[in-house]
Protein backbone atom coordinates (compact mmCIF):
# COMPACT_ATOMS: atom_id res chain seq x y z
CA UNK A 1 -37.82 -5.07 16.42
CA UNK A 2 -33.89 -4.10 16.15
CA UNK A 3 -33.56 -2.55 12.23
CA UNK A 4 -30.54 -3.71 10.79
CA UNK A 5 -27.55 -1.31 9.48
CA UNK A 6 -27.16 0.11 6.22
CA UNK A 7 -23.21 0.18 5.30
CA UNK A 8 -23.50 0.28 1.90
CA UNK A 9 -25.23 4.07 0.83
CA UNK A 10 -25.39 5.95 4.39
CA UNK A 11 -22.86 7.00 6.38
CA UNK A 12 -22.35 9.01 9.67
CA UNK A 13 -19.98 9.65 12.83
CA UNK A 14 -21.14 5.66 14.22
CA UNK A 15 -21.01 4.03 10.84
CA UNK A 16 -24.96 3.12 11.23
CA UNK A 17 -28.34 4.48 9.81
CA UNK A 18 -31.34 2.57 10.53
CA UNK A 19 -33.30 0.46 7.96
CA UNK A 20 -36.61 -0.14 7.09
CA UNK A 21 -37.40 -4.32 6.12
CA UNK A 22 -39.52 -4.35 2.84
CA UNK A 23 -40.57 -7.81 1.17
CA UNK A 24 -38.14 -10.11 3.66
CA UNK A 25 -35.29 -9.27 1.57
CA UNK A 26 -34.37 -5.64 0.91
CA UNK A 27 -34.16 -2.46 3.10
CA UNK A 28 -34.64 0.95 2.17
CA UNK A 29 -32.32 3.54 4.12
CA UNK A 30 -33.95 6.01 6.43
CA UNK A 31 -31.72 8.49 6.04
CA UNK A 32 -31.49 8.98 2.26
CA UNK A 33 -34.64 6.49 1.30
CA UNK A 34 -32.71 4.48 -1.21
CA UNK A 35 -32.99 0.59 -1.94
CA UNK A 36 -30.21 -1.04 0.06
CA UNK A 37 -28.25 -3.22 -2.41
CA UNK A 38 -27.72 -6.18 0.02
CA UNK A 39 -30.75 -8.83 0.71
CA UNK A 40 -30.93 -9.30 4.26
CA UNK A 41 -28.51 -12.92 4.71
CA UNK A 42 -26.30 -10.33 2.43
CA UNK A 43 -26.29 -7.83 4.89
CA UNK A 44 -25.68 -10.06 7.90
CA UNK A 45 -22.83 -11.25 6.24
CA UNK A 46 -21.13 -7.86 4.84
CA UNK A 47 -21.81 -6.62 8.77
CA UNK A 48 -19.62 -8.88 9.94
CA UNK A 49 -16.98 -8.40 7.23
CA UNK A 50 -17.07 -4.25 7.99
CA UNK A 51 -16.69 -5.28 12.10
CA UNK A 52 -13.75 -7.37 11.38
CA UNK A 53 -12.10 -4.85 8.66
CA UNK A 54 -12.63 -1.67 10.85
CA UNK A 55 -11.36 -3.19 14.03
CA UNK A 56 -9.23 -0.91 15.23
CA UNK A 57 -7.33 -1.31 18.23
CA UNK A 58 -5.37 1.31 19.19
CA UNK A 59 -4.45 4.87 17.96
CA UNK A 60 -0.89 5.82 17.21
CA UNK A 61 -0.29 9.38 17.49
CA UNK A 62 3.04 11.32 16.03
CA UNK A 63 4.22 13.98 18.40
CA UNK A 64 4.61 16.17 15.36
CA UNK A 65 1.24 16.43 14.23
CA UNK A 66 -0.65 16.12 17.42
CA UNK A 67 -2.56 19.50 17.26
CA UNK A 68 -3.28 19.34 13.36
CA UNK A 69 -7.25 20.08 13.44
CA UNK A 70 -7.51 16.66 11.32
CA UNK A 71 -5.81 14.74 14.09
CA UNK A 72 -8.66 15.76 16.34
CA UNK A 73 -11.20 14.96 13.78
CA UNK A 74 -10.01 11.28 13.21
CA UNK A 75 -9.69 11.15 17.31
CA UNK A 76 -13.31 11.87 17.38
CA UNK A 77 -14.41 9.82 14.74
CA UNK A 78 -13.05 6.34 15.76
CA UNK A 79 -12.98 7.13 19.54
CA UNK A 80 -10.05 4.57 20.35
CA UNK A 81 -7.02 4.48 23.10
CA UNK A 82 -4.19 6.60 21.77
CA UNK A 83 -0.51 6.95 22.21
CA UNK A 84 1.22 9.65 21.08
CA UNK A 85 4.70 8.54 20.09
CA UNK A 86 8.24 10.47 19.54
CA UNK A 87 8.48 8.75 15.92
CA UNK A 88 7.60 5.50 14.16
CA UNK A 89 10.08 3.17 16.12
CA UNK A 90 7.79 2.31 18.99
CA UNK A 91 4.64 1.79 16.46
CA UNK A 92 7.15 -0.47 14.51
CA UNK A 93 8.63 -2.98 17.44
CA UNK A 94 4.86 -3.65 19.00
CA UNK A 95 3.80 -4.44 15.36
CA UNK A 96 7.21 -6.87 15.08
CA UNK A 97 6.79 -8.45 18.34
CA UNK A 98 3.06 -9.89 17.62
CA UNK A 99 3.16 -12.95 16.31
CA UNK A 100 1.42 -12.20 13.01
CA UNK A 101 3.20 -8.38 11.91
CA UNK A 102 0.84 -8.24 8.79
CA UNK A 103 -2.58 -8.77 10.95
CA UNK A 104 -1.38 -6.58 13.78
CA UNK A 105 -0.24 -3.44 11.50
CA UNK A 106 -3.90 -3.93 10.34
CA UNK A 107 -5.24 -3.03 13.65
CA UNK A 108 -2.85 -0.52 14.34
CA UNK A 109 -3.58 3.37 12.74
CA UNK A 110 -0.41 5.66 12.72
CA UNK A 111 -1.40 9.33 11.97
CA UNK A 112 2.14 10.99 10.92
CA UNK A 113 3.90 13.27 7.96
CA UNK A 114 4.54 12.22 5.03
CA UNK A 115 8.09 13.53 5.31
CA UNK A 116 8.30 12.51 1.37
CA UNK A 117 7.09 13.48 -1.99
CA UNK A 118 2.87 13.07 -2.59
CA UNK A 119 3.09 13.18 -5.82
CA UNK A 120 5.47 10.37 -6.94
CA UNK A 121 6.37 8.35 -9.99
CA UNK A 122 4.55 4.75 -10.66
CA UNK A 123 7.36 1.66 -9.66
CA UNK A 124 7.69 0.54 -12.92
CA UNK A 125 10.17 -1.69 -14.98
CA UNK A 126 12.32 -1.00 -17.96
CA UNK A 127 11.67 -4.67 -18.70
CA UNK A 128 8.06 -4.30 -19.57
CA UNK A 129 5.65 -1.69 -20.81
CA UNK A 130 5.11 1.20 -18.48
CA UNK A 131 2.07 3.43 -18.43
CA UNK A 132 3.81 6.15 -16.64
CA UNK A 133 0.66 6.48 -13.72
CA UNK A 134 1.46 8.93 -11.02
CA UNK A 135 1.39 7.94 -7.87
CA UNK A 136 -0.64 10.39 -4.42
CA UNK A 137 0.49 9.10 -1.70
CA UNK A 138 -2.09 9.75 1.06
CA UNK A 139 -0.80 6.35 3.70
CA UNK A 140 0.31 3.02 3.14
CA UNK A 141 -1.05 -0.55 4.21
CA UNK A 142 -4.59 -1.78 3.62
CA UNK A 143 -7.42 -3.13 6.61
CA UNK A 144 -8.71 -5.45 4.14
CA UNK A 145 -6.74 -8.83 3.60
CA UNK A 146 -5.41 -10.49 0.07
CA UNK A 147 -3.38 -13.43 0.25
CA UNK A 148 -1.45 -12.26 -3.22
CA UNK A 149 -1.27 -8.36 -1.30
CA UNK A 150 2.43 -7.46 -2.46
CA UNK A 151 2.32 -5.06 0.91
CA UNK A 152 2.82 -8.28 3.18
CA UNK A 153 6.41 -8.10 2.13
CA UNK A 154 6.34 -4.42 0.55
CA UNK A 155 6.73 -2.35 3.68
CA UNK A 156 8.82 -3.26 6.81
CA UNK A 157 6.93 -3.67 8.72
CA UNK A 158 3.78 -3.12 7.25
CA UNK A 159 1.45 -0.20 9.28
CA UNK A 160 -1.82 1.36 8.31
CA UNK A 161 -0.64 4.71 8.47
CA UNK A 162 -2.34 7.95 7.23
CA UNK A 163 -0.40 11.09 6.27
CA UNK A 164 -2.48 14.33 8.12
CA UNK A 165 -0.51 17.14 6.28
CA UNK A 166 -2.52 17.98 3.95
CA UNK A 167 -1.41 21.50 3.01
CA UNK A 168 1.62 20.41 1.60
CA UNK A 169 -0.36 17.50 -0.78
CA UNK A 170 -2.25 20.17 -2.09
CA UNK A 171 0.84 22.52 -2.84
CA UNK A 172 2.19 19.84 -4.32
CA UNK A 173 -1.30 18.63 -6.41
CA UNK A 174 -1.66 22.59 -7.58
CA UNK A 175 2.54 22.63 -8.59
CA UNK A 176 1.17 19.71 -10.92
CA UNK A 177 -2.22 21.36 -12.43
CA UNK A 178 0.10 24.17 -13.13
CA UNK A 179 2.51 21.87 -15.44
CA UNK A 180 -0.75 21.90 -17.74
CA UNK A 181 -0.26 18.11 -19.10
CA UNK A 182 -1.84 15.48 -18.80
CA UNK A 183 -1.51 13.48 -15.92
CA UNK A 184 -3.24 10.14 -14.32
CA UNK A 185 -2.71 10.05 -11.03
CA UNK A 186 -4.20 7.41 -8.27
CA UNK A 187 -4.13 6.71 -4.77
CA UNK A 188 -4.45 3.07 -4.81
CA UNK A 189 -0.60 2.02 -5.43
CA UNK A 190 0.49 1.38 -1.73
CA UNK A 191 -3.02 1.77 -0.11
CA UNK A 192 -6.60 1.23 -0.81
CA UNK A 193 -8.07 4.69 -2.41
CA UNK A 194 -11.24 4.43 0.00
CA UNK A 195 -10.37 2.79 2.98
CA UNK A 196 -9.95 5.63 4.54
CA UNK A 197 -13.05 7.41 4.04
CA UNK A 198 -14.66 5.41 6.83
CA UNK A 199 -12.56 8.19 8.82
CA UNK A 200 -11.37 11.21 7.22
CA UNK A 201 -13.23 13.27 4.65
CA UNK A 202 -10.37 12.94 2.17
CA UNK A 203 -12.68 12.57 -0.64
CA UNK A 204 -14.34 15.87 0.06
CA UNK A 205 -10.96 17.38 -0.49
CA UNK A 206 -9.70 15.62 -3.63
CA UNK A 207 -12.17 15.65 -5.73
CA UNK A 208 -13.49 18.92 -5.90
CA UNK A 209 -9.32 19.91 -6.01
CA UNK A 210 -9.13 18.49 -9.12
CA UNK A 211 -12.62 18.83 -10.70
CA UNK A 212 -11.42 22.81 -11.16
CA UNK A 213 -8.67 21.97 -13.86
CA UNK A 214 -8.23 20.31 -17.23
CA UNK A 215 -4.78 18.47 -17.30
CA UNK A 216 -5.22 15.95 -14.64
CA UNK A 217 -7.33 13.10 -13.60
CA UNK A 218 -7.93 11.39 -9.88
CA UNK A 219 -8.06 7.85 -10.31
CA UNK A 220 -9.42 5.98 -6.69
CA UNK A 221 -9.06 2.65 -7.06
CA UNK A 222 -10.81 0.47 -4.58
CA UNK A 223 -12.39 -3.36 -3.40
CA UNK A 224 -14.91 -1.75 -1.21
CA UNK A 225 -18.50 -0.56 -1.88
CA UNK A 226 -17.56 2.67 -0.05
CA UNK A 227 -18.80 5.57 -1.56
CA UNK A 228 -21.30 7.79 -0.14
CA UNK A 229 -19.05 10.46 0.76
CA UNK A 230 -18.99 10.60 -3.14
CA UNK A 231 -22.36 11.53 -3.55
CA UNK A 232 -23.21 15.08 -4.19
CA UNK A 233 -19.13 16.17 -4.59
CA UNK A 234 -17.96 18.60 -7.28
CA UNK A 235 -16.24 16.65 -9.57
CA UNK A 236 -16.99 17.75 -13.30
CA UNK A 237 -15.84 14.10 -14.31
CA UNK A 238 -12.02 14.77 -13.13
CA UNK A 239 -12.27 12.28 -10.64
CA UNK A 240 -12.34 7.97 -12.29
CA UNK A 241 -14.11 5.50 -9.65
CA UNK A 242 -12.21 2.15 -10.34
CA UNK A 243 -12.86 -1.13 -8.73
CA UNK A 244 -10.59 -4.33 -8.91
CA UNK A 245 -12.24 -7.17 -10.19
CA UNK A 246 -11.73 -11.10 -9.65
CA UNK A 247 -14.96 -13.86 -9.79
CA UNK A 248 -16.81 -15.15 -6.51
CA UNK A 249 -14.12 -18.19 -6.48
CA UNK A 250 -11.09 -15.63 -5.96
CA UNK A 251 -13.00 -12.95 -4.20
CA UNK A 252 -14.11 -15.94 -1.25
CA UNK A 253 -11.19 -17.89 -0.61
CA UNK A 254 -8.35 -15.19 -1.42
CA UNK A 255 -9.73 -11.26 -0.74
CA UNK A 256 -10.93 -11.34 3.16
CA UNK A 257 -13.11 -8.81 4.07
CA UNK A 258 -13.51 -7.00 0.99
CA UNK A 259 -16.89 -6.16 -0.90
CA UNK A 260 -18.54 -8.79 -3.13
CA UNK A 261 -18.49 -8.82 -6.60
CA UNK A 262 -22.35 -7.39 -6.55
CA UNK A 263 -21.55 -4.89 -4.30
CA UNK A 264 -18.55 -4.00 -5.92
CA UNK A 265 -20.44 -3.53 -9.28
CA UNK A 266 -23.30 -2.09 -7.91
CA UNK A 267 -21.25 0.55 -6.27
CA UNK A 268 -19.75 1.17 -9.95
CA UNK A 269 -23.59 1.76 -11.15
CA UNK A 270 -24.09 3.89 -8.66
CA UNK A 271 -21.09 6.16 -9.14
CA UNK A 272 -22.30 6.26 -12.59
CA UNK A 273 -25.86 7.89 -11.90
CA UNK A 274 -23.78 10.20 -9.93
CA UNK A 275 -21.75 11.42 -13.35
CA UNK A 276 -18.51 9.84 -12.03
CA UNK A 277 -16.51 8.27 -15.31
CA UNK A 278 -15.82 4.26 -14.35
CA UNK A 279 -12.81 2.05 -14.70
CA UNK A 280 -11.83 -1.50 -13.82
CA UNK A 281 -8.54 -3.83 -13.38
CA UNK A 282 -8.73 -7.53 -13.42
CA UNK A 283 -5.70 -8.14 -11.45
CA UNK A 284 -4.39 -10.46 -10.04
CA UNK A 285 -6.11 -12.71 -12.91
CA UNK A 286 -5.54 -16.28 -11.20
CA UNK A 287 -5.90 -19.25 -13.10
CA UNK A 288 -7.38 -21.86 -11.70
CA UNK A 289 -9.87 -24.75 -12.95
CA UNK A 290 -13.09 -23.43 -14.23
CA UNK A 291 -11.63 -20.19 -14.21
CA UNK A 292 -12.46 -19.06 -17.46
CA UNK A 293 -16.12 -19.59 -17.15
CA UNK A 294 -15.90 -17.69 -14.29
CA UNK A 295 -13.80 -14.73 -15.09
CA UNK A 296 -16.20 -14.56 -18.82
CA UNK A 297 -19.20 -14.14 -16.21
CA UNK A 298 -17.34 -11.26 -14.54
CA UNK A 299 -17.28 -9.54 -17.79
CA UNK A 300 -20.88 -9.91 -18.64
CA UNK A 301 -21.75 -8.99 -15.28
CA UNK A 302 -19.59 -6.01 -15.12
CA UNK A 303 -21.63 -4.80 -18.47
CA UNK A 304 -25.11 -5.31 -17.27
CA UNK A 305 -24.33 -2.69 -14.63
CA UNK A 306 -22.19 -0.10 -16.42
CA UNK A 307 -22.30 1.45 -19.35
CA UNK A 308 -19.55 0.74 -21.85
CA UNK A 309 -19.70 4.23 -22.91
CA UNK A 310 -18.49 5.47 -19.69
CA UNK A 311 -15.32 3.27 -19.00
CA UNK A 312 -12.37 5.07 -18.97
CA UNK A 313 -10.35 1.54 -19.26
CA UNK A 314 -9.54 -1.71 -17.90
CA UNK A 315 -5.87 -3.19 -17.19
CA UNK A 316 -5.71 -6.55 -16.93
CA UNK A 317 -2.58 -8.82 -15.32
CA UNK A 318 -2.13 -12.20 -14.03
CA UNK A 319 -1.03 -13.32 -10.46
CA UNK A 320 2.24 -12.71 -9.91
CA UNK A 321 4.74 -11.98 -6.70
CA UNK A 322 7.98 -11.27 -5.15
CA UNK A 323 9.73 -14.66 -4.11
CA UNK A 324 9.76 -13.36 -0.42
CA UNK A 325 5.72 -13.08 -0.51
CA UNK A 326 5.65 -16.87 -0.90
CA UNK A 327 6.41 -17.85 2.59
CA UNK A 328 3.82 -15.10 4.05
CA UNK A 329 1.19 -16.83 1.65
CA UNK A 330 1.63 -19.93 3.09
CA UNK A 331 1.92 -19.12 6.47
CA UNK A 332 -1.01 -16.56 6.54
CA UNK A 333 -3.31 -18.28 4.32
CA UNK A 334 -2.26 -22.06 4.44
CA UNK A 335 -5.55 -23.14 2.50
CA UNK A 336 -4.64 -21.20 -0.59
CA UNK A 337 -3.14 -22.80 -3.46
CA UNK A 338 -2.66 -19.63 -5.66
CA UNK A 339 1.44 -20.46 -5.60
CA UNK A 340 1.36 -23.91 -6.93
CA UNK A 341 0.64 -23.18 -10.62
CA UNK A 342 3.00 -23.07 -13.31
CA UNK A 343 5.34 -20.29 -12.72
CA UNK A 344 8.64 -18.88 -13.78
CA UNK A 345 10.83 -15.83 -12.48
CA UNK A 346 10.44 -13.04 -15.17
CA UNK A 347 12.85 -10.58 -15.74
CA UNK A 348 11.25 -8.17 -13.11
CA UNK A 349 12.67 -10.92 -10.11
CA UNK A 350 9.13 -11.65 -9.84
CA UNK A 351 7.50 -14.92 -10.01
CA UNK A 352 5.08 -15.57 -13.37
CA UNK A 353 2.51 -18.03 -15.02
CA UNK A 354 4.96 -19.14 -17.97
CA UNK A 355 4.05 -17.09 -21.38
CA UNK A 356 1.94 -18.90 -23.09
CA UNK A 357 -0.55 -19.50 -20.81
CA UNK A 358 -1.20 -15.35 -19.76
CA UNK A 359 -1.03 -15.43 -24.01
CA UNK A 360 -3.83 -18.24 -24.38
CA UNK A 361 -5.65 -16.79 -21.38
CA UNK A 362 -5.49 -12.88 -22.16
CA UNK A 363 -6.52 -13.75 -25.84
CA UNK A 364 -10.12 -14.71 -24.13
CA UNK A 365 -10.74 -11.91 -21.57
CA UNK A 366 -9.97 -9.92 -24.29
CA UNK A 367 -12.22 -10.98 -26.81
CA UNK A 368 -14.84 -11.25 -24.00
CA UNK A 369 -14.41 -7.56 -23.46
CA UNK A 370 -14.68 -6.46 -27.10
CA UNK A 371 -17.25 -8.97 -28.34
CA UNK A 372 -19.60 -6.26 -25.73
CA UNK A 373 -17.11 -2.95 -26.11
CA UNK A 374 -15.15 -3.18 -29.17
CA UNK A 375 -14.07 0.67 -28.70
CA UNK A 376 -13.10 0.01 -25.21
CA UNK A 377 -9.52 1.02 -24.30
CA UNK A 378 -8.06 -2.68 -22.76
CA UNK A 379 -4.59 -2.54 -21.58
CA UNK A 380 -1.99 -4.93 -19.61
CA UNK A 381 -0.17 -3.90 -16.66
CA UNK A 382 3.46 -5.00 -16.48
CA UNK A 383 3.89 -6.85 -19.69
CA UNK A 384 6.06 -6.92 -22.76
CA UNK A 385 5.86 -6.80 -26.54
CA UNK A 386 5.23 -10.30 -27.68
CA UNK A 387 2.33 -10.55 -25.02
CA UNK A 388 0.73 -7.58 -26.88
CA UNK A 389 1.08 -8.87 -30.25
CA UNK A 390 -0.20 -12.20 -29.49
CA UNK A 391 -3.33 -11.03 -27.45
CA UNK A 392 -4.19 -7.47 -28.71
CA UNK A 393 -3.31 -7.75 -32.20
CA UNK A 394 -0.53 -4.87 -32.09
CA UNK A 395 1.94 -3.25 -29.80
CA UNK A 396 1.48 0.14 -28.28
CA UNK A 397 4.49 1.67 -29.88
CA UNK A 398 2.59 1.41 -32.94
CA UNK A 399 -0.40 3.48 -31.40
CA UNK A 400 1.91 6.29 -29.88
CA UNK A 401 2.63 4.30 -26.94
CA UNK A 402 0.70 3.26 -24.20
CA UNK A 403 0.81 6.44 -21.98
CA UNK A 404 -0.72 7.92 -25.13
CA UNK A 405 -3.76 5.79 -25.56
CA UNK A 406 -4.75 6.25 -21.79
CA UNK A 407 -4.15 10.31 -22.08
CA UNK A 408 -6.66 9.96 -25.05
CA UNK A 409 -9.35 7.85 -23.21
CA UNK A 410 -8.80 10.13 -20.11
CA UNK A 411 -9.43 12.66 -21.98
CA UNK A 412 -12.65 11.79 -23.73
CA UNK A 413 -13.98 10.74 -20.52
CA UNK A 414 -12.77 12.92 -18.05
CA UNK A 415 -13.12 16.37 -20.59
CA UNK A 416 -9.42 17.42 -19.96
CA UNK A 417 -7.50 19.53 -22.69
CA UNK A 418 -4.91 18.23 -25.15
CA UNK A 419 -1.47 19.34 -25.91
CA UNK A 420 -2.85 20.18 -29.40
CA UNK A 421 -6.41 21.60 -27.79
CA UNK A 422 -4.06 24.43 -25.48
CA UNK A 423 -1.88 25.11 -28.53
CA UNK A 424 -4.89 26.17 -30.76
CA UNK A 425 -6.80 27.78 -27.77
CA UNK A 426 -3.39 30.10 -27.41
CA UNK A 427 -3.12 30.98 -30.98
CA UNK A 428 -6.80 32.17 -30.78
C-alpha cells in the first residue's frame, strides 16, 4: 500500500516523509513519530493545495548573484529549468505578456539583491494610528492566492522574488540590535514570512540572530502551517509566530491555497509547546451574512488551542483596498462578492466599510476577545481616534500611545529590556 505524505510536521529535500495509517483517520510521521494533524480526506485535500501553491515553473537567475553558495542551495532544492538573466527586465515582460501577470509571477522565482534597505519603515498613514512596525525585507510576492491581496496591484508587475544577500541583512539586523531599543520588526509586509522556508533555511538564520539580544523582536507572520524548520531553533522567545485569521466562509471562497483554519491553529499550538510566544491578526475582517457567528467561533477556537497567557497581541482591521485592486478582484476571482458591501473612500485613498459598521462590528470581536482574555493586548491596524473610543473604550494617546503598549506586551512576552530596565542596569 502507497503511505500518504506528511506536509504538515516533517520536512526534507522532496517535501515528503512517509506515514503510517492508524484508526482510518490519522497518521503518525515516520520520521519524527508525531500525530499528523490532518484526518486522511484532510490530507488529500491540503496535498493538492501544497502541489498547486509550490508549482514552480521556472527559475530566474540574476547574473549578479549566480555563484552566491545560497543560489546553489535553492538550485538544488527545487531542481527546476533556470535562466540566468542580465537584470529584472526579461523576468518582468514574460510575466506581462501572460495573460494573467498575477498567476504567472506566482510561478515564476527570481533570486536577486536586494539593492535596497532590509530593514525599512512600516507604510503607514498620518491619517490614522500608526504602530511604527519595522519592516525585513527578505522578497516580495506571495505563492498563495487572496482575492483582497493588496500585492495584485502593489508591485508592477508582481514577481515572487527572494533576496540571496544575506550578509548585508544581517549587517544591517546587528546595526539595529546595536541601537538598544525596542524594536518589532516582521517579514510579512510585502511577502508571506514562511513561504519561503519550503526552500531556503531562512528561519535557521533569523531566529537564532535575534534570540542573542534584548531590544528586538522577529515577528513571522504567516497563513501556512509551515513550521518544522522551527522546531528545535534557538530562539529564547525573541522570535513571535503569528498567523492571520478569517472563519472557514472567508478562508474557502477568498484565501486559495492557504492552510485551514485547524491547521493554522494547530500550527499555533504547536509553536507554543516549542516555547515560541504567539500572535494573531484578524484582517481583512469581511462582513458578510452570518459573519458574526462565524468570526465569534474563530475566537473561541483560537483559545481552545493557545494559551491566552502567551499572546503577544492581536490587530484586528476590516476589508479594505486600493480602487485599482477592484478590477483585478473581479477579473481574477469573478465569484467573489467581497467589493459589493457598503463602502466609502477614507482618507488613506482607500476604499472602506462606512464607520459605523467597523464601530458596531469591532465592539463584538472585541468583547469576544476579552470576555476569554481580558488582559490581552487588542489593537486596530490603520484606524483613527473615534474608532478607538467607540470600540475599546479609550484612545491610545491616553495609554502612551500605541507603539508603547505593543513595546510593553513585547516585552513581557518576548523578555527584552526596557528603556528604564538599561538605565538602572547602567547605574548599577
Amino acid at each position: 500500500m502507497r503511505l500518504p505524505v506528511c506536509i504538515c510536521l516533517h520536512r526534507n529535500r522532496d517535501r515528503q516523509a512517509r506515514m503510517l495509517i492508524s484508526s482510518g483517520s490519522h497518521a503518525i510521521c515516520v520520521e519524527t513519530r508525531m500525530v499528523c494533524i490532518f484526518t486522511q480526506k484532510a490530507w488529500e485535500r491540503e496535498t493538492k493545495k501544497r502541489d498547486k501553491v509550490f508549482m514552480l515553473s521556472k527559475l530566474y537567475i540574476d547574473q549578479y548573484v549566480v555563484d552566491y553558495p545560497l543560489v546553489k542551495s535553492i538550485q538544488t532544492s527545487i531542481d527546476l529549468p533556470f535562466e540566468i538573466v542580465q537584470d529584472a527586465k526579461s523576468v518582468f515582460e514574460k510575466i506581462l505578456a501572460a495573460d494573467d501577470p498575477v498567476q504567472e509571477g506566482k510561478k515564476i522565482l527570481f533570486l536577486t539583491q536586494n539593492r535596497g534597505d532590509f530593514v525599512r519603515k512600516c507604510p503607514g498613514t498620518r491619517y490614522y494610528t500608526c504602530c511604527n512596525y519595522k519592516i525585513l525585507h527578505i522578497g516580495t510576492f506571495c505563492s498563495m492566492d487572496c482575492s483582497y491581496c493588496i500585492l495584485q496591484s502593489y508591485f508592477h508587475p508582481p514577481v515572487l522574488q527572494f533576496f540571496v544577500n544575506h550578509e548585508r541583512l544581517l549587517t544591517e539586523l546587528d546595526n539595529l540590535f546595536a541601537e538598544k531599543r525596542i524594536c518589532r520588526i516582521g517579514t510579512g509586509e510585502f511577502t508571506d514570512s514562511m513561504i519561503w522556508e519550503w526552500w531556503t533555511s531562512l528561519s535557521s538564520i533569523l531566529v537564532p540572530r535575534f534570540s542573542g539580544q534584548y531590544h528586538a523582536v522577529l515577528e513571522l507572520k504567516t497563513k501556512t502551517a509551515v513550521i518544522e524548520s522551527l522546531k528545535g531553533l534557538r530562539h529564547n522567545r525573541k522570535t513571535i509566530m503569528a498567523w492571520s485569521l478569517n472563519t472557514d466562509e472567508v478562508i474557502r471562497n477568498q484565501e486559495r491555497h492557504t492552510a485551514s483554519l485547524t491547521a493554522r491553529l494547530k500550527a499555533a499550538a504547536q509553536c507554543e509547546s516549542w516555547g515560541y510566544p504567539i500572535a494573531f491578526h484578524f484582517d481583512p475582517i469581511i462582513i458578510y451574512d452570518g459573519c458574526e457567528k462565524e468570526y465569534k467561533q474563530v475566537v473561541k477556537q483560537l483559545f481552545t488551542c493557545v494559551s491566552p497567557e502567551n499572546i503577544v497581541w492581536i490587530s484586528l482591521g476590516t476589508f479594505r483596498f486600493m480602487p485599482s485592486l477592484k478590477s483585478n478582484i473581479q477579473k481574477r476571482f469573478p465569484n467573489s462578492t467581497i467589493i459589493c458591501g457598503e463602502f466609502i473612500q477614507g482618507l488613506d485613498g482607500k476604499m472602506r466599510y462606512f464607520k459605523p459598521i467597523r464601530i458596531a462590528f469591532y465592539n463584538k470581536i472585541v468583547s469576544w476577545i476579552k470576555e476569554i482574555a481580558p488582559d490581552l493586548v487588542v489593537y486596530f491596524c490603520m484606524e483613527d481616534d473615534e474608532v478607538w473610543k467607540k470600540s475599546m473604550g479609550f484612545i491610545p494617546s491616553e495609554r502612551g500611545g500605541l507603539p508603547k503598549m505593543l513595546d510593553e506586551s513585547a516585552a513581557r512576552h518576548c523578555l527584552l529590556a526596557l528603556p528604564e530596565e538599561r538605565e538602572q542596569s547602567s547605574s548599577r
